[in-house]
Protein backbone atom coordinates (compact mmCIF):
# COMPACT_ATOMS: atom_id res chain seq x y z
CA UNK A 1 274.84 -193.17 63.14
CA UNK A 2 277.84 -195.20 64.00
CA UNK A 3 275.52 -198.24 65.86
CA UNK A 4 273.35 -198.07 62.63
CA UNK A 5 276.77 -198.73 60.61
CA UNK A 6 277.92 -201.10 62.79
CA UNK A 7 274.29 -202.89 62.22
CA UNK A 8 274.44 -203.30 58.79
CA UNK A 9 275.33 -206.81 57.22
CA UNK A 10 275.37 -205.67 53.70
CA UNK A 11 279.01 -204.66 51.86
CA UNK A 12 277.00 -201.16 50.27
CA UNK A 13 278.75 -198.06 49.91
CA UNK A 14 275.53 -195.77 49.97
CA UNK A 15 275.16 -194.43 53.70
CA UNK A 16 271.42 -194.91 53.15
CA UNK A 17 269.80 -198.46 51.97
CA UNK A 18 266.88 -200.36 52.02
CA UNK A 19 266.25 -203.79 53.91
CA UNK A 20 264.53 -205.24 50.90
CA UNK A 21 267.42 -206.56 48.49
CA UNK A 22 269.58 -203.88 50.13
CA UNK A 23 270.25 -201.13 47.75
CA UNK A 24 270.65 -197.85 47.79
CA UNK A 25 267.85 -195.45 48.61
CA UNK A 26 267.04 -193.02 45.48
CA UNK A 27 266.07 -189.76 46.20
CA UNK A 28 262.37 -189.93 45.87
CA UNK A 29 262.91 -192.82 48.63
CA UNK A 30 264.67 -190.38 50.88
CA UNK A 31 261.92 -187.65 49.74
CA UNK A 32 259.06 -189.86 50.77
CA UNK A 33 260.96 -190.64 54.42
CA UNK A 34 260.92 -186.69 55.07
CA UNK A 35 257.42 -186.20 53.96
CA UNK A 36 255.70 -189.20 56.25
CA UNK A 37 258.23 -188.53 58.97
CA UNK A 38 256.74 -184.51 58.88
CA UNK A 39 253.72 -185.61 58.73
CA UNK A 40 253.76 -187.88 62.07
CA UNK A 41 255.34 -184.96 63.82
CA UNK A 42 252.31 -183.27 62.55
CA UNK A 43 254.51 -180.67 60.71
CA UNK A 44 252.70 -177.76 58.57
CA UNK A 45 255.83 -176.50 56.74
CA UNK A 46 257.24 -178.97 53.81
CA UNK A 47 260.16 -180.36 55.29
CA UNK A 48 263.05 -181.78 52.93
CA UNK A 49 267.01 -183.15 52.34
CA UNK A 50 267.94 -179.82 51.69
CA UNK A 51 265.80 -177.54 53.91
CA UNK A 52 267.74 -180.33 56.85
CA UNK A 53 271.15 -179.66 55.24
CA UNK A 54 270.37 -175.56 55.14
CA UNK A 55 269.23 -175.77 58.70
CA UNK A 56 272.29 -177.51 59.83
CA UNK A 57 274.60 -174.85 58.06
CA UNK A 58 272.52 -171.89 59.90
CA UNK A 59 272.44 -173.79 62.82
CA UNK A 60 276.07 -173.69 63.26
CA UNK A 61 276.98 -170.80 62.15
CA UNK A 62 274.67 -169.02 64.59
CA UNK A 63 276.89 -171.08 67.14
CA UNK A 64 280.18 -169.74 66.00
CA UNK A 65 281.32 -172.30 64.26
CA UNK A 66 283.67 -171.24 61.74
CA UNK A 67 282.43 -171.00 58.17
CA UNK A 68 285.92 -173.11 57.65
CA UNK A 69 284.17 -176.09 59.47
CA UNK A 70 280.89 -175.72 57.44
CA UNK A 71 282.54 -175.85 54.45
CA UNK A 72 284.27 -178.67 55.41
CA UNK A 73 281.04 -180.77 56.93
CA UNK A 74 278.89 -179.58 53.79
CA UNK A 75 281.76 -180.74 51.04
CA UNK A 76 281.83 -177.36 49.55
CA UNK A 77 285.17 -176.92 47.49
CA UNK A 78 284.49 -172.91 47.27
CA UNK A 79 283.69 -171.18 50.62
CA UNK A 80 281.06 -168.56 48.17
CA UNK A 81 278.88 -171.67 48.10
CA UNK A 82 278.79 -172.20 52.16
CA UNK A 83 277.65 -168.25 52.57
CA UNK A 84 274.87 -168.71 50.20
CA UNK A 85 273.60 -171.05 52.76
CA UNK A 86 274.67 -169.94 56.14
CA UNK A 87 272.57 -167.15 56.80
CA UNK A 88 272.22 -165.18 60.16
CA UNK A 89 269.14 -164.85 61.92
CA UNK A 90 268.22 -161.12 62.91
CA UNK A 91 269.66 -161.56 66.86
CA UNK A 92 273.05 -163.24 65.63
CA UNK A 93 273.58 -160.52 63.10
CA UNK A 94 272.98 -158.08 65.30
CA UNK A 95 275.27 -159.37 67.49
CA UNK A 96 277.94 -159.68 64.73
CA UNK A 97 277.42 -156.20 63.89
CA UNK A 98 277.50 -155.12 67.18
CA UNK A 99 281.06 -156.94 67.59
CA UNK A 100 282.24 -155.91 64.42
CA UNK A 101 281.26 -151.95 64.69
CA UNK A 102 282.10 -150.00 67.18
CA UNK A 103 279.37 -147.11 67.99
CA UNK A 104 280.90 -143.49 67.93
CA UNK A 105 278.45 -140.87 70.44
């Protein structure tokens, strides 16, 4: 990311732009990136901005990181807007759970 900021020539504040004029990318622009980039990877599932930024926040909280950080990354202002994305797959919550309860025989 940082050599393709250090690349650009243009004075833009959008993190995404075109080479044509520049300007910034709109969101069907972006959109349309996703799509033909899925489909070169020869991707069934519909791949998209925010099924990438929902991955992301699973992906690291299934690492540990704390849901602090991932509100931080994300921008969230409320931390109940972080948990409706990070979700835990079935082995990391049964891991939690097995941390977090203890089993009485």
């Amino acid at each position: 990311m940082q050599h393709y900021l250090n690349a650009r020539t243009d004075d833009g504040r959008a993190l995404f732009v075109t080479e044509r004029r520049p300007h910034r990318m709109s969101i069907h622009e972006i959109q349309y990136m996703f799509k033909r980039i899925a489909s070169r990877c020869n991707l069934e599932e519909k791949v998209s901005p925010h099924k990438m930024r929902h991955t992301l926040a699973t992906v690291l909280i299934n690492q540990g990181a704390p849901l602090v950080m991932e509100q931080s990354i994300r921008g969230h202002e409320k931390p109940e807007m972080t948990q409706l994305y990070a979700t835990l797959s079935g082995a990391s919550g049964q891991q939690a759970y097995g941390r977090c309860f203890v089993q009485w025989v």
